[in-house]
C-alpha atoms as a PDB file:
ATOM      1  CA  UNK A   1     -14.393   0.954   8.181  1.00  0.00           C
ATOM      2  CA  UNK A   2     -14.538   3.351   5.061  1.00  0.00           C
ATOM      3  CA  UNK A   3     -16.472   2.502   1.949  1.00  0.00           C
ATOM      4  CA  UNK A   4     -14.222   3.216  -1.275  1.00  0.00           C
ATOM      5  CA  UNK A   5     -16.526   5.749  -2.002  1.00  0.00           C
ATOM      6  CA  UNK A   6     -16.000   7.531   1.206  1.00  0.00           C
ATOM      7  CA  UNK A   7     -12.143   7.324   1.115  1.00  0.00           C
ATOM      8  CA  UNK A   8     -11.954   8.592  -2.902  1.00  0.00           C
ATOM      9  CA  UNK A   9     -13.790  11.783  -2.058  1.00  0.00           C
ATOM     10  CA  UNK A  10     -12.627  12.608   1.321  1.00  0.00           C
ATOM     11  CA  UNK A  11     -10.254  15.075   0.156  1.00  0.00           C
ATOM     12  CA  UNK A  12      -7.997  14.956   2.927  1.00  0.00           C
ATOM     13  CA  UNK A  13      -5.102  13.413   0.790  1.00  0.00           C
ATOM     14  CA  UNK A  14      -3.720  13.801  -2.365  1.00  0.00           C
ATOM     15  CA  UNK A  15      -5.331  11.451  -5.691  1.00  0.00           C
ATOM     16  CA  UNK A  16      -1.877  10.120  -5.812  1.00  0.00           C
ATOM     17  CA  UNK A  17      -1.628   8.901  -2.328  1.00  0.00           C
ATOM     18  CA  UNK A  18      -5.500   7.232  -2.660  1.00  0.00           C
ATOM     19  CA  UNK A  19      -4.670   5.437  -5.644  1.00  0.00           C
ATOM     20  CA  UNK A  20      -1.195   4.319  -4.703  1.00  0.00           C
ATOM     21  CA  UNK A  21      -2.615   3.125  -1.295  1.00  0.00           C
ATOM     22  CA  UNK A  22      -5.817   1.476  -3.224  1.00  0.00           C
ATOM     23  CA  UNK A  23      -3.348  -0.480  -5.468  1.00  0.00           C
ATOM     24  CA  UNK A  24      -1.173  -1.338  -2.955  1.00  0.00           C
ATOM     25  CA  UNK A  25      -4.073  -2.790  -1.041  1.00  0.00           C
ATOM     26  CA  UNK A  26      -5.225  -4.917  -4.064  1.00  0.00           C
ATOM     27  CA  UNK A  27      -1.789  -6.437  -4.362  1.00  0.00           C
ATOM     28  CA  UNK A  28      -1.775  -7.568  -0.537  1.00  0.00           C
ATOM     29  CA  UNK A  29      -5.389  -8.828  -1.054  1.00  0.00           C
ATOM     30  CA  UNK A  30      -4.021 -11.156  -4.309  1.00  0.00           C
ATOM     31  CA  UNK A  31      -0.855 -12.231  -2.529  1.00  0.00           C
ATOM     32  CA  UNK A  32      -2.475 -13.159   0.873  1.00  0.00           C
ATOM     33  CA  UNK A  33      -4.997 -15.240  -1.445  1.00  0.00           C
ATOM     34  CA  UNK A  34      -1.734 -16.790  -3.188  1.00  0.00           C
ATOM     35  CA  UNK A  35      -0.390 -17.411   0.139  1.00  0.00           C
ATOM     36  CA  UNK A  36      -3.319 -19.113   1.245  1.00  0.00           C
ATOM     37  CA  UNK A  37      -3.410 -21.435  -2.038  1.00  0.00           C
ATOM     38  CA  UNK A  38       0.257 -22.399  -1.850  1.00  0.00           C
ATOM     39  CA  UNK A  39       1.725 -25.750  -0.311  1.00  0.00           C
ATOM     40  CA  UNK A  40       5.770 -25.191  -0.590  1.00  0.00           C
ATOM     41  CA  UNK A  41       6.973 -22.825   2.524  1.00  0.00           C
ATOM     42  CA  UNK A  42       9.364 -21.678   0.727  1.00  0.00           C
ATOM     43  CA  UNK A  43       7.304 -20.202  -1.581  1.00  0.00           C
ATOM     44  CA  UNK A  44       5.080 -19.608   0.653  1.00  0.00           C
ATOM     45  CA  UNK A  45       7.877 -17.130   2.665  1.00  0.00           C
ATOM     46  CA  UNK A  46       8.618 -15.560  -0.291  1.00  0.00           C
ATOM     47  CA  UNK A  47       4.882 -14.684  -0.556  1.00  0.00           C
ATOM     48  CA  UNK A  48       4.664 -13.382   2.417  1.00  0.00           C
ATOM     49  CA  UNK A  49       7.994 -11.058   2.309  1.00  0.00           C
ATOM     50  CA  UNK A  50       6.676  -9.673  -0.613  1.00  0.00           C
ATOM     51  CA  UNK A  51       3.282  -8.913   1.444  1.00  0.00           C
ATOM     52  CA  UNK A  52       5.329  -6.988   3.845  1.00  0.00           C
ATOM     53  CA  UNK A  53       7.223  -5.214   1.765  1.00  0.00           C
ATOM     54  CA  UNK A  54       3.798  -4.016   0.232  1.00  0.00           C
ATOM     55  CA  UNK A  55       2.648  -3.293   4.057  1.00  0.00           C
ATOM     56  CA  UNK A  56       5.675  -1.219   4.932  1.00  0.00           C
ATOM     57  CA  UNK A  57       5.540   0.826   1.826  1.00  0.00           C
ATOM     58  CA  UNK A  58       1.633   1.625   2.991  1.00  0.00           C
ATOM     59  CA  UNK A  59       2.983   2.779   6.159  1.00  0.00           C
ATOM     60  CA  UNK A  60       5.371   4.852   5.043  1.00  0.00           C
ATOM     61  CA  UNK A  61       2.602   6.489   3.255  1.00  0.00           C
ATOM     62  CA  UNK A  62       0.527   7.040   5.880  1.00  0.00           C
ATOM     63  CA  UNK A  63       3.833   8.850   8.003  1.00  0.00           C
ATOM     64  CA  UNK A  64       4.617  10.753   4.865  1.00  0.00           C
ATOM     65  CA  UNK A  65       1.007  12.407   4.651  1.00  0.00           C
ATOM     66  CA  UNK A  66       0.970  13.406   7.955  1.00  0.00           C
ATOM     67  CA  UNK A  67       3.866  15.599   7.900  1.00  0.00           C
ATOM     68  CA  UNK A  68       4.107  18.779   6.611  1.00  0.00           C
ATOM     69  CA  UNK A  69       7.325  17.998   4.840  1.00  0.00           C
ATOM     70  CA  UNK A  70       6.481  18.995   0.997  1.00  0.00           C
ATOM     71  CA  UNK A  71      10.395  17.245   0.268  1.00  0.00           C
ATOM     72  CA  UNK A  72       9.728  13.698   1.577  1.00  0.00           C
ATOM     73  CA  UNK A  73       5.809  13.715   0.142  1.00  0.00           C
ATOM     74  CA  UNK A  74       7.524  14.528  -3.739  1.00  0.00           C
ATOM     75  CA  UNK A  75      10.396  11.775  -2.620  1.00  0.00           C
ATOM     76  CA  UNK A  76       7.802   8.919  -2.045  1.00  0.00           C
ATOM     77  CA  UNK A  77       5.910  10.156  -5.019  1.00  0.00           C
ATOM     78  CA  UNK A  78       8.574  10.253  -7.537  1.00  0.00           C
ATOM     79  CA  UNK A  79       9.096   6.119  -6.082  1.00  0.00           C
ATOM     80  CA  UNK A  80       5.415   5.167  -7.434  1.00  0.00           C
ATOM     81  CA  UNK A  81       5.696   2.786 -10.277  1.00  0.00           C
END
């Protein structure tokens, strides 16, 4: 596994994509914690849809960036909030 360090200067990907991906991976971290701390299972399944949402949108980054495909990299950027 990749220090931070490592993966910030690696170069191989846009800053976009590593700080997207970095913040997405900060928000799974908090909600699996959540998830974890939580005794409804309702709540609990809302928790954890929300987790994969984050997940998928992590591995559509990863497909994105190893394409060529200039269009569909500036579509997923243009959807970072």
């Amino acid at each position: 596994m990749q220090r931070f360090k490592q993966f910030v200067v690696e170069g191989r990907y846009p800053l976009w994509v590593k700080a997207v991906t970095t913040s997405l991976v900060l928000r799974i971290r908090r909600l699996s914690h959540q998830i974890e701390l939580e005794d409804d299972a309702t709540k609990q399944n809302k928790l954890i849809s929300q987790q994969n949402k984050l997940i998928s949108y992590i591995n559509g980054l990863g497909i994105a960036v190893g394409t060529n495909d200039r269009k569909l990299l500036n579509r997923l950027k243009s959807y970072k909030k």
